[in-house]
C-alpha atoms as a PDB file:
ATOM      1  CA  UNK A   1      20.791  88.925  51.440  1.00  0.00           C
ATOM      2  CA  UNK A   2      20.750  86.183  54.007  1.00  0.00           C
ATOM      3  CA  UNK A   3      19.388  83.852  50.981  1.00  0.00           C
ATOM      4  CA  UNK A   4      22.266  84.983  48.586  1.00  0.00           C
ATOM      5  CA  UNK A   5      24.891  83.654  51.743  1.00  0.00           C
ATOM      6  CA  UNK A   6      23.191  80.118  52.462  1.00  0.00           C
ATOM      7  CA  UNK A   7      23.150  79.896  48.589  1.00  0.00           C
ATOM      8  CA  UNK A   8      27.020  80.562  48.263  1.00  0.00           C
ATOM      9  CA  UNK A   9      27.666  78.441  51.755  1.00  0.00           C
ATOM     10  CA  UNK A  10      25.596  75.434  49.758  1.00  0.00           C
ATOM     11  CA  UNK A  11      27.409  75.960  46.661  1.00  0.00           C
ATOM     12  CA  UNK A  12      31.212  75.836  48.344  1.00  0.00           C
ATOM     13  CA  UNK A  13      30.220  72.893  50.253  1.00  0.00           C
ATOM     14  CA  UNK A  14      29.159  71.007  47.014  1.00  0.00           C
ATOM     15  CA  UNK A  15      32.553  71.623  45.015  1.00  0.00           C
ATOM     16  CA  UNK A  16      34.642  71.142  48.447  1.00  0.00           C
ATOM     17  CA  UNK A  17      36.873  68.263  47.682  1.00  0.00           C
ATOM     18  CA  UNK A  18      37.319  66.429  50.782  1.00  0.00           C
ATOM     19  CA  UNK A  19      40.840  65.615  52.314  1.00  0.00           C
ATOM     20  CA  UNK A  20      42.512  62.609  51.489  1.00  0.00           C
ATOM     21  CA  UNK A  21      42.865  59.923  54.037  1.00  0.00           C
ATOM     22  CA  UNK A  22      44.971  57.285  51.693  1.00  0.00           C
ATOM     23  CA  UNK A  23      47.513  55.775  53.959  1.00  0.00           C
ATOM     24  CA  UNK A  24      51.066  55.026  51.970  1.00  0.00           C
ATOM     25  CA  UNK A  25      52.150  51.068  52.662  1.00  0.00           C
ATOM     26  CA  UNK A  26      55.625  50.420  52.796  1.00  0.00           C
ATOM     27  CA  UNK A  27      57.454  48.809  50.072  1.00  0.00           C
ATOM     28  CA  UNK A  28      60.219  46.388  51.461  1.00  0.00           C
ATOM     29  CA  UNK A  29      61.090  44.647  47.964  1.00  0.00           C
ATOM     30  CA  UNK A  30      61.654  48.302  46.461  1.00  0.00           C
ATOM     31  CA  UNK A  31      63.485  49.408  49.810  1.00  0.00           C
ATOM     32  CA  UNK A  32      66.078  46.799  49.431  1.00  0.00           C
ATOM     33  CA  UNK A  33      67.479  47.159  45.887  1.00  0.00           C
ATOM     34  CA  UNK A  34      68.444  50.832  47.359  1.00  0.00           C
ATOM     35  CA  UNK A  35      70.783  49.520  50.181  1.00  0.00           C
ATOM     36  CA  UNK A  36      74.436  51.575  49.483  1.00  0.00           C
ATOM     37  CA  UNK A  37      77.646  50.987  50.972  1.00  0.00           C
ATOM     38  CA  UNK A  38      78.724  54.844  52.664  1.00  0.00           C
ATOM     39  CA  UNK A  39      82.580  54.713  52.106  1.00  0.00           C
ATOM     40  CA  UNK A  40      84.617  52.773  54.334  1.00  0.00           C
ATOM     41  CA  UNK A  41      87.166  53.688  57.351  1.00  0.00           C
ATOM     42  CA  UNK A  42      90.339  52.180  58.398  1.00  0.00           C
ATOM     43  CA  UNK A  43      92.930  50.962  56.330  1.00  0.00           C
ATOM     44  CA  UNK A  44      92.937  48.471  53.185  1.00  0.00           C
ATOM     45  CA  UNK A  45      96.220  46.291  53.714  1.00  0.00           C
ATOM     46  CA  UNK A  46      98.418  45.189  50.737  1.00  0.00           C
ATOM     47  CA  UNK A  47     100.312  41.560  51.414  1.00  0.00           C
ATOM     48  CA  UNK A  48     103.845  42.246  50.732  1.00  0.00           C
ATOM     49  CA  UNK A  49     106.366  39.150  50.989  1.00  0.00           C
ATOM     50  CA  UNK A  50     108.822  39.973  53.962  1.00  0.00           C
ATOM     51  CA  UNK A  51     107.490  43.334  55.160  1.00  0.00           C
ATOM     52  CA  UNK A  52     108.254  44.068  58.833  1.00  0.00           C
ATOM     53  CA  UNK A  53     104.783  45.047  59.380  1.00  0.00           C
ATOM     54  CA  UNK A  54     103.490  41.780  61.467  1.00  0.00           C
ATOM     55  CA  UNK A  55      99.761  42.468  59.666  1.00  0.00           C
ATOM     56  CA  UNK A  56     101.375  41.928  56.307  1.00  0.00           C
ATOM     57  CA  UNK A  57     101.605  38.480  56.001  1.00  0.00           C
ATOM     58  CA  UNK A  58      97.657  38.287  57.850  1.00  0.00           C
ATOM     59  CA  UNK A  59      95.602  40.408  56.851  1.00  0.00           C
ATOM     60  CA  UNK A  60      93.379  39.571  53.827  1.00  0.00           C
ATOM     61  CA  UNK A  61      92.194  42.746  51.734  1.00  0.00           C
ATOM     62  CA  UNK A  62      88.398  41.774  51.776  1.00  0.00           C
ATOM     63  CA  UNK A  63      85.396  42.942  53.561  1.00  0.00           C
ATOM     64  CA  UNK A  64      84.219  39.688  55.338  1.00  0.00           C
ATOM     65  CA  UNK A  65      81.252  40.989  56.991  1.00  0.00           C
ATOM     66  CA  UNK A  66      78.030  43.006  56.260  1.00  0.00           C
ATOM     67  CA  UNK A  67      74.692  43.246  57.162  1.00  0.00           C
ATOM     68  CA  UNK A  68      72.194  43.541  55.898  1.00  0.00           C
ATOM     69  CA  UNK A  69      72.159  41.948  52.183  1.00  0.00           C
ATOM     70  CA  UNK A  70      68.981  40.794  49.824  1.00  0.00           C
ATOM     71  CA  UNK A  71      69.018  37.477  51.639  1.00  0.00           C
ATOM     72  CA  UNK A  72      68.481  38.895  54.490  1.00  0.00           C
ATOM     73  CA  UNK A  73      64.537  40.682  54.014  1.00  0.00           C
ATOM     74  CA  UNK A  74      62.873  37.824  55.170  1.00  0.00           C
ATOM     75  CA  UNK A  75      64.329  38.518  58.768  1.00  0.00           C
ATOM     76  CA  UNK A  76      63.069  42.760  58.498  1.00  0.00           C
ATOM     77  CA  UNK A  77      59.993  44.021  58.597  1.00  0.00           C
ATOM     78  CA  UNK A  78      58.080  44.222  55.741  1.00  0.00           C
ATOM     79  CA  UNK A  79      54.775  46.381  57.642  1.00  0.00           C
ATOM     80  CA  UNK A  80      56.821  49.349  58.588  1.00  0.00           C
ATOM     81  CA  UNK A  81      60.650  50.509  57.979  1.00  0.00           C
ATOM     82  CA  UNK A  82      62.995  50.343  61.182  1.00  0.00           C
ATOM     83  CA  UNK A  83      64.844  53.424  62.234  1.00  0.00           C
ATOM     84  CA  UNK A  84      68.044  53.285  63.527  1.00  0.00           C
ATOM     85  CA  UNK A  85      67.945  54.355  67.220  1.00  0.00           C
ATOM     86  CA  UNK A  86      71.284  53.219  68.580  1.00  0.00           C
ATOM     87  CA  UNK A  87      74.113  51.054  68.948  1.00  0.00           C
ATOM     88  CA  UNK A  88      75.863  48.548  71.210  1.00  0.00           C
ATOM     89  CA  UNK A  89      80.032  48.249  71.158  1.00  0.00           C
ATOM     90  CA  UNK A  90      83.215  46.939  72.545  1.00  0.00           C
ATOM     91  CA  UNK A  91      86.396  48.978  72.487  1.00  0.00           C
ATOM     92  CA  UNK A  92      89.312  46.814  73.013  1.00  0.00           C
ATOM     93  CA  UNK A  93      91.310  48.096  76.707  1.00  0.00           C
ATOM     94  CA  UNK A  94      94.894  47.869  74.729  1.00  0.00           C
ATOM     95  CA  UNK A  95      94.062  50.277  71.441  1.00  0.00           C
ATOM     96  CA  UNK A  96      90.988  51.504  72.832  1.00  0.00           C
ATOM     97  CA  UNK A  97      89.481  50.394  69.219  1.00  0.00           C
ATOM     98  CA  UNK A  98      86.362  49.322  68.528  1.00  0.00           C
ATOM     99  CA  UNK A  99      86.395  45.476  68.685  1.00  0.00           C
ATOM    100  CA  UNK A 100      82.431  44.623  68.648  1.00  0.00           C
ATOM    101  CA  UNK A 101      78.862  46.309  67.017  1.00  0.00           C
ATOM    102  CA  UNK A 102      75.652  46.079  66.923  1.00  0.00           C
ATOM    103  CA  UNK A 103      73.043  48.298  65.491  1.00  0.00           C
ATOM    104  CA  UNK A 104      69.584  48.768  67.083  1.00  0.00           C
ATOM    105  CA  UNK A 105      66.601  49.500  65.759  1.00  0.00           C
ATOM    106  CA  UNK A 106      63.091  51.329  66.747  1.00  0.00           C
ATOM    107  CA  UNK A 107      60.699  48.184  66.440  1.00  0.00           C
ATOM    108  CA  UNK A 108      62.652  46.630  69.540  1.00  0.00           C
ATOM    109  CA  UNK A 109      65.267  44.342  66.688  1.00  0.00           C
ATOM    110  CA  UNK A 110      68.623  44.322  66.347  1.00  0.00           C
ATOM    111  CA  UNK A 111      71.394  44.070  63.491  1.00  0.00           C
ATOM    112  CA  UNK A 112      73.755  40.232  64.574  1.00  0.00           C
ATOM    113  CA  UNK A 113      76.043  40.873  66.890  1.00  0.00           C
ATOM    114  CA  UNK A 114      79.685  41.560  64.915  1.00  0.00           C
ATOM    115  CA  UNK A 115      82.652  40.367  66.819  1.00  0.00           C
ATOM    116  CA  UNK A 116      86.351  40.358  66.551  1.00  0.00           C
ATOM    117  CA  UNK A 117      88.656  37.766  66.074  1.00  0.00           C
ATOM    118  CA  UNK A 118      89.078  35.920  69.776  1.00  0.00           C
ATOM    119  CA  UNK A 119      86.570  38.666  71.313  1.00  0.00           C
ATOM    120  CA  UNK A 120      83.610  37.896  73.536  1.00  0.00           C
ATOM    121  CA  UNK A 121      80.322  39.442  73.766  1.00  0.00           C
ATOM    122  CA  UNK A 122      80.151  40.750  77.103  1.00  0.00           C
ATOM    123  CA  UNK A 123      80.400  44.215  78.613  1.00  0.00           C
ATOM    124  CA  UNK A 124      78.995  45.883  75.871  1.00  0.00           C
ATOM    125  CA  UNK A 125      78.383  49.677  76.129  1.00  0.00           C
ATOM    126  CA  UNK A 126      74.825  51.348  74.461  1.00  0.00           C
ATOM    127  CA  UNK A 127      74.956  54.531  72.920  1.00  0.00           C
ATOM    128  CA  UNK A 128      71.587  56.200  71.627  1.00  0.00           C
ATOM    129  CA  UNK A 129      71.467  58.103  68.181  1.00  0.00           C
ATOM    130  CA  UNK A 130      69.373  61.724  68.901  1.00  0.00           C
ATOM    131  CA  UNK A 131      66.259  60.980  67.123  1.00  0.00           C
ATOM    132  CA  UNK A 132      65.576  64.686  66.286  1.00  0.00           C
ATOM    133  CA  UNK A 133      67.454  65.349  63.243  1.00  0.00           C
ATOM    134  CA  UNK A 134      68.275  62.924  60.273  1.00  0.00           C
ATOM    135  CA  UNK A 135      71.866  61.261  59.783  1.00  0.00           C
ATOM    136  CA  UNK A 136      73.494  63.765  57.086  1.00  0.00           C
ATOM    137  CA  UNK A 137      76.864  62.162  57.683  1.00  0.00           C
ATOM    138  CA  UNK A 138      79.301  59.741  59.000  1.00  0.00           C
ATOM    139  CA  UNK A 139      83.248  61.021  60.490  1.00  0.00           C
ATOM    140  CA  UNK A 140      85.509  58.513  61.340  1.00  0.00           C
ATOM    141  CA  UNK A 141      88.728  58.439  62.995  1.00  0.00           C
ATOM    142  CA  UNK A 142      90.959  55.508  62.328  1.00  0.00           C
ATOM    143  CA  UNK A 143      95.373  56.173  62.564  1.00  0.00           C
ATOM    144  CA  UNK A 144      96.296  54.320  61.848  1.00  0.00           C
ATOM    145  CA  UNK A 145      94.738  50.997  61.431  1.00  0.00           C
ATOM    146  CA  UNK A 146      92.244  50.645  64.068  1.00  0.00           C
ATOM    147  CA  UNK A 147      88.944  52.202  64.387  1.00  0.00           C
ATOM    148  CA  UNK A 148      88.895  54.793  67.159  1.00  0.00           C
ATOM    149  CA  UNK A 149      85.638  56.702  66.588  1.00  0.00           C
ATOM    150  CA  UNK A 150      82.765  56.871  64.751  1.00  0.00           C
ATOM    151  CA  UNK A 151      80.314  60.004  64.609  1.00  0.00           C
ATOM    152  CA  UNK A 152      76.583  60.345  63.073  1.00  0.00           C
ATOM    153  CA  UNK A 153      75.917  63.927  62.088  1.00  0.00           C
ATOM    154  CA  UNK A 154      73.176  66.182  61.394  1.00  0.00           C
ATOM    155  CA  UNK A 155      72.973  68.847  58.334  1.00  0.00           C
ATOM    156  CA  UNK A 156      74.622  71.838  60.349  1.00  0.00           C
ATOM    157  CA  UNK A 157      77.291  69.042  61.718  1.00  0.00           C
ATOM    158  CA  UNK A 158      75.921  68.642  64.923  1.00  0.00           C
ATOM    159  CA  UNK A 159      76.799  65.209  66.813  1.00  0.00           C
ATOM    160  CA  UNK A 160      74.140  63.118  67.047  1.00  0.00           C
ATOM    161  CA  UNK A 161      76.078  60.029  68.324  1.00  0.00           C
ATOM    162  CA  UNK A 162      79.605  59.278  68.950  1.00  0.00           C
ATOM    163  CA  UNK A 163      81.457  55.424  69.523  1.00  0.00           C
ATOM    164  CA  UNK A 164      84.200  55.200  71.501  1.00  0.00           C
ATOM    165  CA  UNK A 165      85.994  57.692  74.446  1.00  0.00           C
ATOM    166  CA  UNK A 166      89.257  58.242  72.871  1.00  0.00           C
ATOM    167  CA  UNK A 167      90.543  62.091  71.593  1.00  0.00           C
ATOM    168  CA  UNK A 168      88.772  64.353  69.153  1.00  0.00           C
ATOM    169  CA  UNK A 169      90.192  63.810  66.181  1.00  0.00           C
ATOM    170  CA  UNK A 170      89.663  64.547  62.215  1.00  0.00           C
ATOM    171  CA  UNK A 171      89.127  61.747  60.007  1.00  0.00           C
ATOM    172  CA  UNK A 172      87.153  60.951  57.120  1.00  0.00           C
ATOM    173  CA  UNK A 173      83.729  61.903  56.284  1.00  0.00           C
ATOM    174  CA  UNK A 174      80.484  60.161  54.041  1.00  0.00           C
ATOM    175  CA  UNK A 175      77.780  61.876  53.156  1.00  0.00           C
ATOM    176  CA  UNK A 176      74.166  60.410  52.800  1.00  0.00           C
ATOM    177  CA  UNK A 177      72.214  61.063  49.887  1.00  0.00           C
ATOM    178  CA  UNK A 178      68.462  62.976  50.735  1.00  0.00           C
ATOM    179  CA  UNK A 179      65.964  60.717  51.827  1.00  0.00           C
ATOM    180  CA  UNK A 180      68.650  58.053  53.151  1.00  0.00           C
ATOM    181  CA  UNK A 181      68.879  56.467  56.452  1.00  0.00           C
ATOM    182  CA  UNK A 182      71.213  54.399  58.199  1.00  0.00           C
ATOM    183  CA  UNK A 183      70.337  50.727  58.392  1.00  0.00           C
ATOM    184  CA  UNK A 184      73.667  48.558  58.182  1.00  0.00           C
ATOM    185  CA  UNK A 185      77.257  47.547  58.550  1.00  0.00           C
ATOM    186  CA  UNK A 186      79.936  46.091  57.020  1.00  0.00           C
ATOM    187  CA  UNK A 187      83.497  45.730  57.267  1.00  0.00           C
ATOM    188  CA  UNK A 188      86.702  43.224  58.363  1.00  0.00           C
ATOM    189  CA  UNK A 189      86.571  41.721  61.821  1.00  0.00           C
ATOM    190  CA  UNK A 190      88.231  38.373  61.371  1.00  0.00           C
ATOM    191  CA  UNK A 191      91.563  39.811  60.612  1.00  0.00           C
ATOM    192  CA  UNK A 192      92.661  40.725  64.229  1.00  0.00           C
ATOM    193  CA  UNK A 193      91.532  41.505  67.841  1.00  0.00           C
ATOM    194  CA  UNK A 194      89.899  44.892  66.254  1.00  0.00           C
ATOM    195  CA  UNK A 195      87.974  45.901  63.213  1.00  0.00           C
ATOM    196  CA  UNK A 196      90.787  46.867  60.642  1.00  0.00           C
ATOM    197  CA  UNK A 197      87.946  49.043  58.105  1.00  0.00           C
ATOM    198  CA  UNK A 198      84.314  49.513  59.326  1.00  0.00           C
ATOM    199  CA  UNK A 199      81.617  50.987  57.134  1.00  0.00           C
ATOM    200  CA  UNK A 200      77.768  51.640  56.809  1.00  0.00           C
ATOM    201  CA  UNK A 201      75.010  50.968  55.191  1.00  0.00           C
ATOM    202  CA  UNK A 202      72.038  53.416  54.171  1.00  0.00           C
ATOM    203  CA  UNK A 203      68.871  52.622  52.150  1.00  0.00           C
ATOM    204  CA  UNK A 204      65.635  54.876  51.088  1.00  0.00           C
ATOM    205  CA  UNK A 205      62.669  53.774  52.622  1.00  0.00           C
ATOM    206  CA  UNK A 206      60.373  53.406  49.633  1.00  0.00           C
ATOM    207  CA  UNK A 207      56.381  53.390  49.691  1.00  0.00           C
ATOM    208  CA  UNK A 208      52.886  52.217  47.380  1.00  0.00           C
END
């Protein structure tokens, strides 16, 4: 009998596959071509010749800033993908509307540094996005030009980060698509002393 057991123990061990220890490498190139604009808030002005609204005449209908583009993977990591674990902002003290951003990222980097028209850089406030759950969506508030929040959701709607200390409100929401994540910005800052539209920018990390 105890024969018949070291037999069968001998026997498993030989047709035991052992556990793979193959470690996936990240694939920036591949990453990159799935970088997707997620909708964006604010408004969209039309130039119409002697309109009493003072933006009218101004405001050009065109997205004039957004990070991060296919020029710009020589400046990200190409080792490991960043994670989006915060932000840094501005609101501007008259329309309490966001008027600077900057993303920030787990490997210590940072998106540039996005600025108004005639607004400095200082006095910025930091806001960290709860690392527990994913980004499922993105709600924005913005009535009716000016950005006046911004929230990163989970699955079950749960707030994961919010910009800016202004009222609750409804706005519009973007979902992300499984297996994205958060990784840029884009949107009109030169227009004004506050972003006019805002927007994000998700990719899928891809691996080898």
């Amino acid at each position: 009998m105890k024969q018949a057991q070291e037999m069968f123990s001998n026997l498993f061990k030989t047709v035991q596959k052992p556990v793979s220890t193959v470690k996936r490498t990240f694939d920036l190139e591949a990453s990159m071509k799935t970088l997707r604009r997620i909708g964006l808030f604010g408004e969209v002005f039309v130039q119409i010749p002697g309109s009493y609204n003072p933006l009218a005449n101004s405001v050009p209908n065109k997205i004039d800033f957004e990070w991060p583009t296919q020029d710009d993977a020589e400046d990200l990591p190409s080792d490991n993908p960043i994670k989006l674990v915060g932000f840094k902002f501005k609101e501007d003290e008259k329309v309490r509307a966001i008027c600077a951003l900057q993303l920030l990222f787990s490997n210590g980097s940072s998106s540039p540094l996005f600025l108004a028209k005639r607004v400095k850089g200082d006095n910025l406030k930091r806001v960290d996005l709860d690392q527990r759950e994913p980004v499922q969506s993105i709600r924005g508030d913005a009535p009716p030009m000016w950005i006046k929040q911004i929230y990163f959701l989970d699955s079950k709607g749960k707030q994961l980060a919010k910009l800016f200390s202004s009222a609750d409100n409804d706005g519009q929401v973007f979902e992300l698509n499984p297996g994205e994540e958060v990784i840029g910005v884009y949107g009109n800052k030169n227009s004004f002393n506050c972003f006019i539209n805002l927007g994000f920018i998700a990719w899928t990390p891809k691996f080898r």
